[in-house]
C-alpha atoms as a PDB file:
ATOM      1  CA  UNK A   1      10.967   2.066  -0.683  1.00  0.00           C
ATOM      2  CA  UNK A   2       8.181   2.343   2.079  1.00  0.00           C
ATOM      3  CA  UNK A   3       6.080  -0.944   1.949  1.00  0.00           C
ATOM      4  CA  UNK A   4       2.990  -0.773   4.133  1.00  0.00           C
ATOM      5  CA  UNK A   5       1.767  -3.859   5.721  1.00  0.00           C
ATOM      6  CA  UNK A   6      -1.767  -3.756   6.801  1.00  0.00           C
ATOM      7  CA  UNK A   7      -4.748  -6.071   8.164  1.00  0.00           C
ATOM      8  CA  UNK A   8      -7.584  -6.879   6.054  1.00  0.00           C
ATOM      9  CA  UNK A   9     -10.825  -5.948   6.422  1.00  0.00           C
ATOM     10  CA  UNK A  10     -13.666  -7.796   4.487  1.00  0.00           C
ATOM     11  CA  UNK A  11     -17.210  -5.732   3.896  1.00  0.00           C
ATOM     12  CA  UNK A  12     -20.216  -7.154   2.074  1.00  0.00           C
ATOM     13  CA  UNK A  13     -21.507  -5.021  -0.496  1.00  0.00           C
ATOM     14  CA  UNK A  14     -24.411  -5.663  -2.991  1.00  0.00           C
ATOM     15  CA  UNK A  15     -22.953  -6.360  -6.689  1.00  0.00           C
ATOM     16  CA  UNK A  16     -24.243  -2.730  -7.992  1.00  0.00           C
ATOM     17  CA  UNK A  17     -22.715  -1.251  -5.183  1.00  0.00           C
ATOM     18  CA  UNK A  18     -18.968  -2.954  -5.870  1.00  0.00           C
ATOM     19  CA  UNK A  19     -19.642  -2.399  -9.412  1.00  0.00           C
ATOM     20  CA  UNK A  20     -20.195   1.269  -9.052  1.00  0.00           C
ATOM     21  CA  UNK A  21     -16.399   1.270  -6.338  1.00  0.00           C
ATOM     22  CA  UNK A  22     -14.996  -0.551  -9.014  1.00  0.00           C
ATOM     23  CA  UNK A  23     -15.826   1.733 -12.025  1.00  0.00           C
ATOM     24  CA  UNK A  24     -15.782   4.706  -9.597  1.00  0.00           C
ATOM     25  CA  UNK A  25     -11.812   3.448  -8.923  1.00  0.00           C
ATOM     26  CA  UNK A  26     -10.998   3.235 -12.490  1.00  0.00           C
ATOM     27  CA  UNK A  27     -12.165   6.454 -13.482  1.00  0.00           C
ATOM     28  CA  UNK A  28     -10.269   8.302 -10.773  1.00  0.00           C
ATOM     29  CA  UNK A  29      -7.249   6.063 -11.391  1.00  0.00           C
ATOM     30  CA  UNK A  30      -7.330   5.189  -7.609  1.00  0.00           C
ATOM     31  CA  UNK A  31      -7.172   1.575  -6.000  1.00  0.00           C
ATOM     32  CA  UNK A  32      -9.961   1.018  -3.375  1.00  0.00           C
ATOM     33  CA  UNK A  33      -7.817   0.859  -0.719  1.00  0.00           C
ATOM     34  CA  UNK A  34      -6.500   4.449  -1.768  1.00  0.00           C
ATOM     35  CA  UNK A  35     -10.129   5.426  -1.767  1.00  0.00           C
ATOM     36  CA  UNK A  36     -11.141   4.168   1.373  1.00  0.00           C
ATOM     37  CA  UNK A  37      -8.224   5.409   3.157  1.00  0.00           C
ATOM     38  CA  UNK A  38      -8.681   9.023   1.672  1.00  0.00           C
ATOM     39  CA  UNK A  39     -12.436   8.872   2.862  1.00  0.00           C
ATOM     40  CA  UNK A  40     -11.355   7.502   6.651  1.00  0.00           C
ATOM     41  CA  UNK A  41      -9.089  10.256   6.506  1.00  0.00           C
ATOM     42  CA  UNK A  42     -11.485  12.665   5.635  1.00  0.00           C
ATOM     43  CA  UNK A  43     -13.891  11.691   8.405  1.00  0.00           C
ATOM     44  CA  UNK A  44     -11.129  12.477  10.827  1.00  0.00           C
ATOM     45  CA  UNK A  45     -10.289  16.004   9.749  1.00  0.00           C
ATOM     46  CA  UNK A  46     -14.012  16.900   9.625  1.00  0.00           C
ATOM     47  CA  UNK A  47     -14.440  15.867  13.461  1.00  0.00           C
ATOM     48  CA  UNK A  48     -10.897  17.800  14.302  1.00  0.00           C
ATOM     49  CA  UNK A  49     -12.386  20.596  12.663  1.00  0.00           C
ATOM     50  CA  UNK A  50     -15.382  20.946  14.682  1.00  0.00           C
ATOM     51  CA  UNK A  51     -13.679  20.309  17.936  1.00  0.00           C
ATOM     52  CA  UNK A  52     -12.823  23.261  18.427  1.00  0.00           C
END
């Protein structure tokens, strides 16, 4: 079993807005980290797309 060890990273987000991650999370059955990382992810294979 692969256990991933990490660094934290704190962000400051209005209520609504970690409301909306946090219902948003639940609905896709998806942790926030597993969101975030998909969407970091995602911002890397749209700029090796275009590159070239």
């Amino acid at each position: 079993m692969y256990i991933m060890k990490g660094k934290t990273l704190t962000i400051r987000l209005s209520e609504r807005r970690r409301n909306k991650l946090y219902l948003y999370a639940a609905q896709k059955d998806r942790t926030i980290t597993a969101l975030i990382e998909e969407w970091i992810d995602s911002l890397v294979l749209e700029k090796e797309d275009t590159a070239g």
